[in-house]
Each structure stands twice: as structure tokens, then as C-alpha cells.
C-alpha atoms as a PDB file:
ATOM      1  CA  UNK A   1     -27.245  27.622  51.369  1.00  0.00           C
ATOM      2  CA  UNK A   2     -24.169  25.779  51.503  1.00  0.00           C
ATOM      3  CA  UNK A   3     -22.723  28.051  54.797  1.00  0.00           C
ATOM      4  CA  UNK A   4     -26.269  26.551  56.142  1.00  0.00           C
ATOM      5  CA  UNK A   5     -25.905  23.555  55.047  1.00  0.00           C
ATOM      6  CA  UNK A   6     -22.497  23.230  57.072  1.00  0.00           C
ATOM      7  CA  UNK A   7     -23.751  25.008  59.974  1.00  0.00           C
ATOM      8  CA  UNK A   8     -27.049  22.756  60.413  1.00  0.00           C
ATOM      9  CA  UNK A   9     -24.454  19.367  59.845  1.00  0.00           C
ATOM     10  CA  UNK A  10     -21.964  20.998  62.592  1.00  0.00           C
ATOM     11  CA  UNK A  11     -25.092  21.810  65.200  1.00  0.00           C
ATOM     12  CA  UNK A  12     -25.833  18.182  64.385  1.00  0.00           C
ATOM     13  CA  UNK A  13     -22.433  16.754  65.174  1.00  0.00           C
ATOM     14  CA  UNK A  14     -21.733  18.785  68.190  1.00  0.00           C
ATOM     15  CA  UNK A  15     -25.300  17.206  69.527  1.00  0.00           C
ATOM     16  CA  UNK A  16     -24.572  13.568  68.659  1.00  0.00           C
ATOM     17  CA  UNK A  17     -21.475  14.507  70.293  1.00  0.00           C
ATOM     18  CA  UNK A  18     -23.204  16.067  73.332  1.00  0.00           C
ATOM     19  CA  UNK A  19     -25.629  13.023  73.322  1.00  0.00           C
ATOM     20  CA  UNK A  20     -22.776  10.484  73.323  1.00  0.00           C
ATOM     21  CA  UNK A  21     -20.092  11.985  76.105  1.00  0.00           C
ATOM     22  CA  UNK A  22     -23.635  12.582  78.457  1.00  0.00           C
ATOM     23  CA  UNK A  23     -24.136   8.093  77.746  1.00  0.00           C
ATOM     24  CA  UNK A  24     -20.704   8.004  78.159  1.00  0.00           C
ATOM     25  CA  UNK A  25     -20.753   9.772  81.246  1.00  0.00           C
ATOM     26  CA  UNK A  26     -23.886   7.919  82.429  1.00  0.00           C
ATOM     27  CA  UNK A  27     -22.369   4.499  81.564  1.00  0.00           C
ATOM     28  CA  UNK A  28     -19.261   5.377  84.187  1.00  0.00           C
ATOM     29  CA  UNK A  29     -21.601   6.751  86.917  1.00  0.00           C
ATOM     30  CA  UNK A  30     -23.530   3.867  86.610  1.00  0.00           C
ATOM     31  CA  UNK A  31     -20.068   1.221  86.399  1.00  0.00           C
ATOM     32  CA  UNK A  32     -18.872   3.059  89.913  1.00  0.00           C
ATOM     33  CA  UNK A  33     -22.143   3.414  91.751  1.00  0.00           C
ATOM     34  CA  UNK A  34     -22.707  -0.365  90.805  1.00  0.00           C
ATOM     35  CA  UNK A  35     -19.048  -1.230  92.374  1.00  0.00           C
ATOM     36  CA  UNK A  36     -19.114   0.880  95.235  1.00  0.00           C
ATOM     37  CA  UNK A  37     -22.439  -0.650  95.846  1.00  0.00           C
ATOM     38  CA  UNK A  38     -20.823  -4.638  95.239  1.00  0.00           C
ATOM     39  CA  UNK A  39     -17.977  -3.423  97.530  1.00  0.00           C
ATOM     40  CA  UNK A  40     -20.536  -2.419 100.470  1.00  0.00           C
ATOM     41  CA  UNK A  41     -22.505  -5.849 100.135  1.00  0.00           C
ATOM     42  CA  UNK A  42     -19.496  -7.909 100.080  1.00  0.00           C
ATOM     43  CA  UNK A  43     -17.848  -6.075 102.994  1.00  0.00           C
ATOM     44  CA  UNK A  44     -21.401  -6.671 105.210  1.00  0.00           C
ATOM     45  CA  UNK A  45     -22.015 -10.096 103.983  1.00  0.00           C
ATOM     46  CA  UNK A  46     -18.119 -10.585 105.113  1.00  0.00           C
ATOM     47  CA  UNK A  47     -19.042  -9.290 108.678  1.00  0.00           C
ATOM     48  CA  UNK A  48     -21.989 -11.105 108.942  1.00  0.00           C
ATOM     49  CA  UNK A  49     -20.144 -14.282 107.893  1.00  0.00           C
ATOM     50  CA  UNK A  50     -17.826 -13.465 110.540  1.00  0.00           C
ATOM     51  CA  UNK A  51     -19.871 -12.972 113.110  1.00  0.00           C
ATOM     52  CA  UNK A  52     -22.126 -16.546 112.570  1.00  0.00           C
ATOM     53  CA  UNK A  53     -18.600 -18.373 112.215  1.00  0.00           C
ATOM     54  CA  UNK A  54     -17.230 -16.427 115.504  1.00  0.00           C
ATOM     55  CA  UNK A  55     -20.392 -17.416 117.326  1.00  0.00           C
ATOM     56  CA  UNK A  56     -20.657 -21.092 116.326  1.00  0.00           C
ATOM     57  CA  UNK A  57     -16.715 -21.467 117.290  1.00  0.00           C
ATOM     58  CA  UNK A  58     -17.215 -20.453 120.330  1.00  0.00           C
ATOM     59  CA  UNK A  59     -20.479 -22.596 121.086  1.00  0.00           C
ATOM     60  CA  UNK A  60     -18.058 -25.262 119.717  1.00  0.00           C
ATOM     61  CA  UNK A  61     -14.979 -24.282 122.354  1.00  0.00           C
ATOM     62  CA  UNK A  62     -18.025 -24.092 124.753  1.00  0.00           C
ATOM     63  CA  UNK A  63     -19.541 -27.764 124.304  1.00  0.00           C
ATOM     64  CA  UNK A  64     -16.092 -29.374 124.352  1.00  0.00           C
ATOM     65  CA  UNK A  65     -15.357 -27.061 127.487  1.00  0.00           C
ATOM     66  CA  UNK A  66     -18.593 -28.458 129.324  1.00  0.00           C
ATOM     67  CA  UNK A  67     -17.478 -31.482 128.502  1.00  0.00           C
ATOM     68  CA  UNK A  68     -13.749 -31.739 129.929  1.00  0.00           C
ATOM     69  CA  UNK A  69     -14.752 -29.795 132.994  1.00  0.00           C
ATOM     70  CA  UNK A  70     -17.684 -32.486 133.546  1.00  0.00           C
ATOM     71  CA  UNK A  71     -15.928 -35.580 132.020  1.00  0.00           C
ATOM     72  CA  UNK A  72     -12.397 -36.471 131.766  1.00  0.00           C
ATOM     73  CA  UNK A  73     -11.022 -34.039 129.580  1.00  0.00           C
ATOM     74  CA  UNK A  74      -9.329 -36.549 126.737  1.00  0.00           C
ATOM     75  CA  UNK A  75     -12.217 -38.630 126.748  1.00  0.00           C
ATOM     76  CA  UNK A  76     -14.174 -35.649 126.111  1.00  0.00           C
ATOM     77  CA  UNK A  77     -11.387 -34.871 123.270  1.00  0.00           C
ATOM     78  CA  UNK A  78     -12.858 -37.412 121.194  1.00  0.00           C
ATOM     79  CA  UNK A  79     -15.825 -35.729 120.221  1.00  0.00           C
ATOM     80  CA  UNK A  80     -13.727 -32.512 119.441  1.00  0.00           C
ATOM     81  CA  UNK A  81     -13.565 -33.462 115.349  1.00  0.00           C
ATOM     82  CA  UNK A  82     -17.608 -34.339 115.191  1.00  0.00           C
ATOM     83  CA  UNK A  83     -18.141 -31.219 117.050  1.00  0.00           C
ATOM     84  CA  UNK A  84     -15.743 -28.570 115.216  1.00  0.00           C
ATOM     85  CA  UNK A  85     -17.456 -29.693 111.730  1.00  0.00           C
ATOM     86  CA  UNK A  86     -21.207 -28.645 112.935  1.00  0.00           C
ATOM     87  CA  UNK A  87     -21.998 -25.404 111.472  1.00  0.00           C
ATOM     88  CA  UNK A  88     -26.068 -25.143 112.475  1.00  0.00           C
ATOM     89  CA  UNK A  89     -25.924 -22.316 115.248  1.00  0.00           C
ATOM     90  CA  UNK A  90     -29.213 -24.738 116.850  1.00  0.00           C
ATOM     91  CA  UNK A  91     -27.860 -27.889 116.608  1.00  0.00           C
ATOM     92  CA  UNK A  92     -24.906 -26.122 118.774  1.00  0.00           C
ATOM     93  CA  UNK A  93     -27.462 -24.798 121.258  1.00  0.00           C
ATOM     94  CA  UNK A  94     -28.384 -27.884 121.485  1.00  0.00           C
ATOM     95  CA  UNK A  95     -25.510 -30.159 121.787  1.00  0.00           C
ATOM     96  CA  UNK A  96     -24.162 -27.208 124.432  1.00  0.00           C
ATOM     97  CA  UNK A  97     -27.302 -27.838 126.503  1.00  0.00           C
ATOM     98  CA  UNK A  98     -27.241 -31.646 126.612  1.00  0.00           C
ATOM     99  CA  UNK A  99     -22.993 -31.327 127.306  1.00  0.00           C
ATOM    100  CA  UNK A 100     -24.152 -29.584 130.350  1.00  0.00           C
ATOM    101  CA  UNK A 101     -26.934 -31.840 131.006  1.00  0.00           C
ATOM    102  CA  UNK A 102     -26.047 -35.555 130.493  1.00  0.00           C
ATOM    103  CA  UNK A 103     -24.723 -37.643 133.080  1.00  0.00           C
ATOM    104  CA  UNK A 104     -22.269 -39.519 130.949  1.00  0.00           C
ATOM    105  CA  UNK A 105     -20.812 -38.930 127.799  1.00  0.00           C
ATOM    106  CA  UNK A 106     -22.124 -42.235 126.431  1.00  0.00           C
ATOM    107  CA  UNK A 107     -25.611 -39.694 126.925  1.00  0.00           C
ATOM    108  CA  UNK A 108     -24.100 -37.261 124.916  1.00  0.00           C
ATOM    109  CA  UNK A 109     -22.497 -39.181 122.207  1.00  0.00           C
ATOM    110  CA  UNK A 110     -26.215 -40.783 121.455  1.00  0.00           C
ATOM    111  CA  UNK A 111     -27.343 -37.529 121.009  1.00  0.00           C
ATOM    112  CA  UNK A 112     -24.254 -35.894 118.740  1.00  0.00           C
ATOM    113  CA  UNK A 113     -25.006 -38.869 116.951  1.00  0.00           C
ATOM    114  CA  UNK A 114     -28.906 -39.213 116.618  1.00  0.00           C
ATOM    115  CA  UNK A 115     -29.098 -36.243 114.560  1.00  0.00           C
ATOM    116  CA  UNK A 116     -25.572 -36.751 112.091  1.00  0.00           C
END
């Protein structure tokens, strides 16, 4: 009975032992597949960032462009700060279409400044 007794409380152990390297094992599957998975989000929402900040520079270089080419080019400078700080990708439609449109910058100052 005893020889049994040892037998039945070894099955046991190796079991619980089974039982706890398979959690174990499921714990670091689970750790890596969640990292690998926080790596690939942060790397798109990186690119993605990117891309919006890329596009809204260059509307920005565009508007103050539009503006030297139509206006005297330091004059135009002035708006340069108020411009480079606008980060709505419509408001920079916007302002681009009016810099191209106005037919002074007095014009186009009333508008950078009817919406700040």
C-alpha cells in the first residue's frame, strides 16, 4: 500500500508539475505575442504620425511659398511662426487656398486670424 501510496503522490506531482510548466509556458507565449503585437502598433501608429506631420509641413512650406511668390517674400515671412504651429490638415487646406487666392496679405492675415 505504501509503494502505492508513493506512486499515486509521484503521478500527482509530476501532473501539478505538467500543469504548471504548460501555465508557465502559456504565460510567456502570451508576454511575447502581446509585445510583438505592442511593437507592430507602435511602429504603424509611428508611420502614420509621420505621414500626417510630413503632409501638414509641407502644406505649411506650401502656404508660406504662395505667399512669397505672390507677396513680397519677408513680408510674407511674418506669418511663417502662426503658420508652422497649425497642425489641422483642413485649416491648412484652407489657409493654402486663400494664400493663393487673396489679393493682399492684409486678406490673408484676417483670415489666419479669424479662426486662431
Amino acid at each position: 500500500m505504501d509503494a502505492i501510496m508513493r506512486e499515486s503522490s509521484f503521478a500527482q506531482y509530476l501532473k501539478e508539475q505538467g500543469v504548471k510548466q504548460g501555465v508557465e509556458q502559456g504565460v510567456e507565449q502570451g508576454i511575447e505575442q502581446g509585445i510583438e503585437q505592442g511593437i507592430e502598433q507602435g511602429i504603424e501608429q509611428g508611420i502614420e504620425q509621420g505621414i500626417e506631420q510630413g503632409i501638414e509641413q509641407g502644406i505649411q512650406e506650401s502656404i508660406r511659398e504662395a505667399l512669397a511668390v505672390r507677396f513680397d517674400a519677408g513680408v510674407a515671412g511674418q506669418f511663417a511662426d502662426r503658420i508652422a504651429v497649425i497642425d489641422d490638415l483642413q485649416r491648412l487646406k484652407q489657409l493654402l487656398h486663400v494664400a493663393v487666392q487673396v489679393n493682399n496679405l492684409a486678406a490673408f492675415q484676417r483670415v489666419l486670424d479669424a479662426e486662431a
